[in-house]
N, C-alpha and C. Protein backbone atom coordinates (compact mmCIF):
# COMPACT_ATOMS: atom_id res chain seq x y z
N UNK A 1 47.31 84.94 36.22
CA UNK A 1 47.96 83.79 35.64
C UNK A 1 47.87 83.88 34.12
N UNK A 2 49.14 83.67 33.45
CA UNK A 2 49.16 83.33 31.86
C UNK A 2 48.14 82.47 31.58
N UNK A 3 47.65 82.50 30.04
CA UNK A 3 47.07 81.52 29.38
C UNK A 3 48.36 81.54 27.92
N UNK A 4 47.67 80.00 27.91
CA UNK A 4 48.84 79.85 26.18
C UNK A 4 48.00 80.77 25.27
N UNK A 5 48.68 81.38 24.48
CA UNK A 5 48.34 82.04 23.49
C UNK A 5 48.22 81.39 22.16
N UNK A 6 47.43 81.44 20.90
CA UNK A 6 47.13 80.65 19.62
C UNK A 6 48.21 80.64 19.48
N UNK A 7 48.82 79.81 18.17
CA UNK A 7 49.78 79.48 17.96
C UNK A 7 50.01 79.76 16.53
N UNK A 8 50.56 80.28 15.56
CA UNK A 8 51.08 80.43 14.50
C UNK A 8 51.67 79.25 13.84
N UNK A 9 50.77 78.97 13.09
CA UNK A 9 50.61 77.98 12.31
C UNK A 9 52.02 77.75 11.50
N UNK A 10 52.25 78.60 10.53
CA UNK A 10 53.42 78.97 9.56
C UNK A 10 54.71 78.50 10.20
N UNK A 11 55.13 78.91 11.42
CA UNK A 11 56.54 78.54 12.30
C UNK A 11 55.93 78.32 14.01
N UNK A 12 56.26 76.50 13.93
CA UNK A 12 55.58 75.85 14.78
C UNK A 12 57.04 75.51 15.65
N UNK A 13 57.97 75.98 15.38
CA UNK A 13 59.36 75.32 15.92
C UNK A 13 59.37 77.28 16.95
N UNK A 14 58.86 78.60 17.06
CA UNK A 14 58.93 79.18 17.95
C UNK A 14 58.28 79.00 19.27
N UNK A 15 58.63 79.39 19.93
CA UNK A 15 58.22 79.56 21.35
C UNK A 15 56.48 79.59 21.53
N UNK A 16 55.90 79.28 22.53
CA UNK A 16 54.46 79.63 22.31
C UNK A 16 54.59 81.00 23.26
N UNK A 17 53.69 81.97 22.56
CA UNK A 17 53.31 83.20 22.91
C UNK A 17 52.52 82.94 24.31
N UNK A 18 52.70 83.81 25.33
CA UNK A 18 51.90 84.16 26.50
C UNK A 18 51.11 85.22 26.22
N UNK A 19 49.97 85.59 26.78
CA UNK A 19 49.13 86.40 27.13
C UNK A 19 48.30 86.64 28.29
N UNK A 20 47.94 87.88 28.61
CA UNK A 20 47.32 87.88 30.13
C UNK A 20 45.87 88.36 30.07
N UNK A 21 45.22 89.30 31.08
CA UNK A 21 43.90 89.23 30.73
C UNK A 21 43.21 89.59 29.35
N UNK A 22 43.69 90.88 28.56
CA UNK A 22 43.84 90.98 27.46
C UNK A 22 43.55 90.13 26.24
N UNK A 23 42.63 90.06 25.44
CA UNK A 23 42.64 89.39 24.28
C UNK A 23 42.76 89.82 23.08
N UNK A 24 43.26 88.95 22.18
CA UNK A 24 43.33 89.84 20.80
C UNK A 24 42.66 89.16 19.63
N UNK A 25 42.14 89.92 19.12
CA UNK A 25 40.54 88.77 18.39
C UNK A 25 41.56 89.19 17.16
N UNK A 26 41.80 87.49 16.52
CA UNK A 26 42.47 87.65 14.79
C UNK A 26 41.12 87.19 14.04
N UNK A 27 41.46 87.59 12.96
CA UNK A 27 40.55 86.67 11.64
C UNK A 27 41.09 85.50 12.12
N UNK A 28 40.58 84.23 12.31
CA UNK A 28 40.74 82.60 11.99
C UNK A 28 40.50 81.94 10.61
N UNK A 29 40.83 80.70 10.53
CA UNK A 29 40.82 79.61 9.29
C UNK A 29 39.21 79.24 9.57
N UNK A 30 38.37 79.24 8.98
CA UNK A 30 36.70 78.31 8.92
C UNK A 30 37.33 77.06 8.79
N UNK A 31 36.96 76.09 9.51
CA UNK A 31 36.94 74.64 9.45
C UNK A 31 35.79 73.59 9.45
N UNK A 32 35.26 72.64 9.78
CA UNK A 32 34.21 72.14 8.95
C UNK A 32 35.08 70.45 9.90
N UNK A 33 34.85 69.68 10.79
CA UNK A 33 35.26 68.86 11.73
C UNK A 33 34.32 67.58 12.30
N UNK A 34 34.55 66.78 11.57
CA UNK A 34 33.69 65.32 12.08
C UNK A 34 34.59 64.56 13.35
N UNK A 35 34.27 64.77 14.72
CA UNK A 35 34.71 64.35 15.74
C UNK A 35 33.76 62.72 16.45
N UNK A 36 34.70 61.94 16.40
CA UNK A 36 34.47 60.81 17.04
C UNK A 36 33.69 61.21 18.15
N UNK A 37 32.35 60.09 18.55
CA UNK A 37 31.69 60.35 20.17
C UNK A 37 32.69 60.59 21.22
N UNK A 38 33.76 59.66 21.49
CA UNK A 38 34.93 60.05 22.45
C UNK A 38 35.46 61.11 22.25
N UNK A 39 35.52 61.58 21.15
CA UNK A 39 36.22 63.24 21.09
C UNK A 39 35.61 64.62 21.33
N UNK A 40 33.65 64.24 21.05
CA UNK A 40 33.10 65.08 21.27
C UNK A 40 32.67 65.27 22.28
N UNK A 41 32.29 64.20 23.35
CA UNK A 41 32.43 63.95 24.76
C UNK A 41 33.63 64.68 25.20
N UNK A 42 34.95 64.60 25.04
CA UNK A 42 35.68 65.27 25.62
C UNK A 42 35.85 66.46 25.48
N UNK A 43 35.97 66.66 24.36
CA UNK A 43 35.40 68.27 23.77
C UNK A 43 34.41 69.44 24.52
N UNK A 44 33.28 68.41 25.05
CA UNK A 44 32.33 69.23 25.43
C UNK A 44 32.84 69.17 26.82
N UNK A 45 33.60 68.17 27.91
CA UNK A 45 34.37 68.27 29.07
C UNK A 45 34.69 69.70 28.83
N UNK A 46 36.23 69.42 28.88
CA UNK A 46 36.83 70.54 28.35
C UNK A 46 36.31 71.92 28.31
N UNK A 47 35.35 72.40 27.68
CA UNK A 47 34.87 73.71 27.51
C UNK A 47 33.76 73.42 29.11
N UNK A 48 32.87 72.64 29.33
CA UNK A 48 32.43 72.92 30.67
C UNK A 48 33.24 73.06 31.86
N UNK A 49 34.08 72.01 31.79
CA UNK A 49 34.77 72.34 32.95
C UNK A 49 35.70 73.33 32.96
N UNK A 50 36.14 74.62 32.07
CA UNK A 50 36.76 75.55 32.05
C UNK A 50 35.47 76.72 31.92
N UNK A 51 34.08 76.89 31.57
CA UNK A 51 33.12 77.27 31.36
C UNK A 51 33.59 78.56 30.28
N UNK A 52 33.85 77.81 29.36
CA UNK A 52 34.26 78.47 27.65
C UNK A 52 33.80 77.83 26.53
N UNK A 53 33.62 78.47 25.18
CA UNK A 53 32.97 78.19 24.49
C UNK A 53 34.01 76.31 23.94
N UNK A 54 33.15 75.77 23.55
CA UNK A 54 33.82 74.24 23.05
C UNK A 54 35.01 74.65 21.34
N UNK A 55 34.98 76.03 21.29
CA UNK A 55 35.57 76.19 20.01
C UNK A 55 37.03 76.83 20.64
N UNK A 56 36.60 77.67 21.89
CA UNK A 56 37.63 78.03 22.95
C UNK A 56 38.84 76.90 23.48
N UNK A 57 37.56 76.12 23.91
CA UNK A 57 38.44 74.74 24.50
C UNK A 57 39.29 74.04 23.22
N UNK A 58 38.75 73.86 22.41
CA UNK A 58 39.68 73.04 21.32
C UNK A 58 40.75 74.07 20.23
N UNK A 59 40.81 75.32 20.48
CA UNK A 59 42.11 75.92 20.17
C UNK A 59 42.91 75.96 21.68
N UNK A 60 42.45 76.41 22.85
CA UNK A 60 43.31 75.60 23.52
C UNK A 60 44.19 73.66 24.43
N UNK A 61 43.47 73.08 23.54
CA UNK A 61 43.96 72.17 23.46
C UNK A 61 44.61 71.74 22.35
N UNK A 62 44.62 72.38 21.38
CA UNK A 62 45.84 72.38 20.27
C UNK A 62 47.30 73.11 21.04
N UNK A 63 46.79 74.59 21.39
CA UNK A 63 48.19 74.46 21.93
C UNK A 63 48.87 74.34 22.90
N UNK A 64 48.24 73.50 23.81
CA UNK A 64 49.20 72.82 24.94
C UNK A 64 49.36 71.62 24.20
N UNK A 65 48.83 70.90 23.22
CA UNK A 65 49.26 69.48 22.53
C UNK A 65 50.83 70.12 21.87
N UNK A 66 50.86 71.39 21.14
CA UNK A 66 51.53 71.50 20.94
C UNK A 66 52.92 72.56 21.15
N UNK A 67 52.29 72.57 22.70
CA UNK A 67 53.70 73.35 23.26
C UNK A 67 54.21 71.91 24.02
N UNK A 68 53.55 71.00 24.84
CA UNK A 68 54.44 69.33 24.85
C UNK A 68 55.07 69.09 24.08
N UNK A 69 54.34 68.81 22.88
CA UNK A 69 55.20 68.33 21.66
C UNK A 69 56.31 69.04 21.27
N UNK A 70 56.51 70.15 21.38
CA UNK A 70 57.61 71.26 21.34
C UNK A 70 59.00 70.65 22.32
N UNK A 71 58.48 70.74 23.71
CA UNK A 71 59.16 70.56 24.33
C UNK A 71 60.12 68.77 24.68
N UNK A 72 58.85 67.84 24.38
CA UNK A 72 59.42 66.35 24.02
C UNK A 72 59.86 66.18 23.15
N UNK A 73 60.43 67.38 22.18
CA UNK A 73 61.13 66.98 20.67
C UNK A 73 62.58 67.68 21.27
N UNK A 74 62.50 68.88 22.42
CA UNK A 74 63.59 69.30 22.93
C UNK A 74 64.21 68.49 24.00
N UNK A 75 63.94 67.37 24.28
CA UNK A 75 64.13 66.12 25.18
C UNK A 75 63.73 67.05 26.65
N UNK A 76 62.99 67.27 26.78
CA UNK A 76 62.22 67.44 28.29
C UNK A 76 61.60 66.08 28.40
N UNK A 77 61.09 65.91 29.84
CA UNK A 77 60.74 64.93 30.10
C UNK A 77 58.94 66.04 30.94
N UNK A 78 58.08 65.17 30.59
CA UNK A 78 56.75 65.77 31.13
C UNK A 78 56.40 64.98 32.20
N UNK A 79 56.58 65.94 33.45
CA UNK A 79 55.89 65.15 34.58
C UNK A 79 54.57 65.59 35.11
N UNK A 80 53.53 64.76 35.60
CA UNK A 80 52.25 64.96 36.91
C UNK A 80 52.77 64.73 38.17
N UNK A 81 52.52 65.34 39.14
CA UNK A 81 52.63 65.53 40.28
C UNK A 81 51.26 64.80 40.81
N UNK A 82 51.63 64.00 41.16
CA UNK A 82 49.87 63.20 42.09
C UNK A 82 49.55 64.05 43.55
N UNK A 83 48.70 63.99 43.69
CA UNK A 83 47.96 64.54 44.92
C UNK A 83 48.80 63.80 46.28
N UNK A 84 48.84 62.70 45.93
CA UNK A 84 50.04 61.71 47.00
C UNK A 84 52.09 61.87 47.06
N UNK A 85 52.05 63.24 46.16
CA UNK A 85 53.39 63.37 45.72
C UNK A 85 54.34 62.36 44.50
N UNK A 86 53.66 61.70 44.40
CA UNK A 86 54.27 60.83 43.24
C UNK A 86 54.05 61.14 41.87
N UNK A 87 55.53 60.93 41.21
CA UNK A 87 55.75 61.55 40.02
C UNK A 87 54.86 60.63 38.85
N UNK A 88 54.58 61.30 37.91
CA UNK A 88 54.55 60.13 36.79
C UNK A 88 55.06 60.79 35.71
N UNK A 89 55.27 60.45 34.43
CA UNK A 89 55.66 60.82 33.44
C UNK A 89 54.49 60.72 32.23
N UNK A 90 54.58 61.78 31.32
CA UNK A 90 53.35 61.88 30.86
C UNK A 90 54.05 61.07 29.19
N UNK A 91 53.65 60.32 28.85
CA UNK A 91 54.31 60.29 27.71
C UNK A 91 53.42 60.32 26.14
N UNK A 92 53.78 61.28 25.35
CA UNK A 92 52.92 61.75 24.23
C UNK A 92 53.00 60.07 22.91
N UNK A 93 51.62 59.93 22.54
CA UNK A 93 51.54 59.23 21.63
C UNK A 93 51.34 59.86 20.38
């Protein structure tokens, strides 16, 4: 199975890159990040329940925030599928 690939900062209007088992280690930006208790709580979700580092988990949750956002600016509509078959619609704030 694909994972989203980082995302290129510079041109945010291309496609998001796929990648497979394979990784490709870039130089990164150093950042320096004061996260709300609710954010760091989820933060630390996130990387346990995928069992990856919490720096792992929060570049990939940048870019599924922003392959949605990609796609709700291309008028897609984002659906969940419930366990009961019922649709919902995910809608980005």
């Amino acid at each position: 199975m694909n994972r989203i690939k980082s995302l290129k900062a510079k041109n945010l209007q291309q496609p998001i890159a796929q990648e497979n088992a394979s990784h490709e280690v870039r130089p990164g930006k150093r950042m320096t990040i004061t996260l709300s208790e609710e954010a760091a709580e989820l933060l630390e979700f996130l990387a346990n329940s995928q069992c990856i580092t919490q720096k792992d988990a929060l570049g990939k949750a940048i870019a599924t925030e922003a392959y949605f956002r990609r796609e709700a600016m291309q008028g897609s509509t984002i659906l969940v599928q419930k366990p009961n078959n019922q649709l919902r619609e995910v809608v980005l704030r």
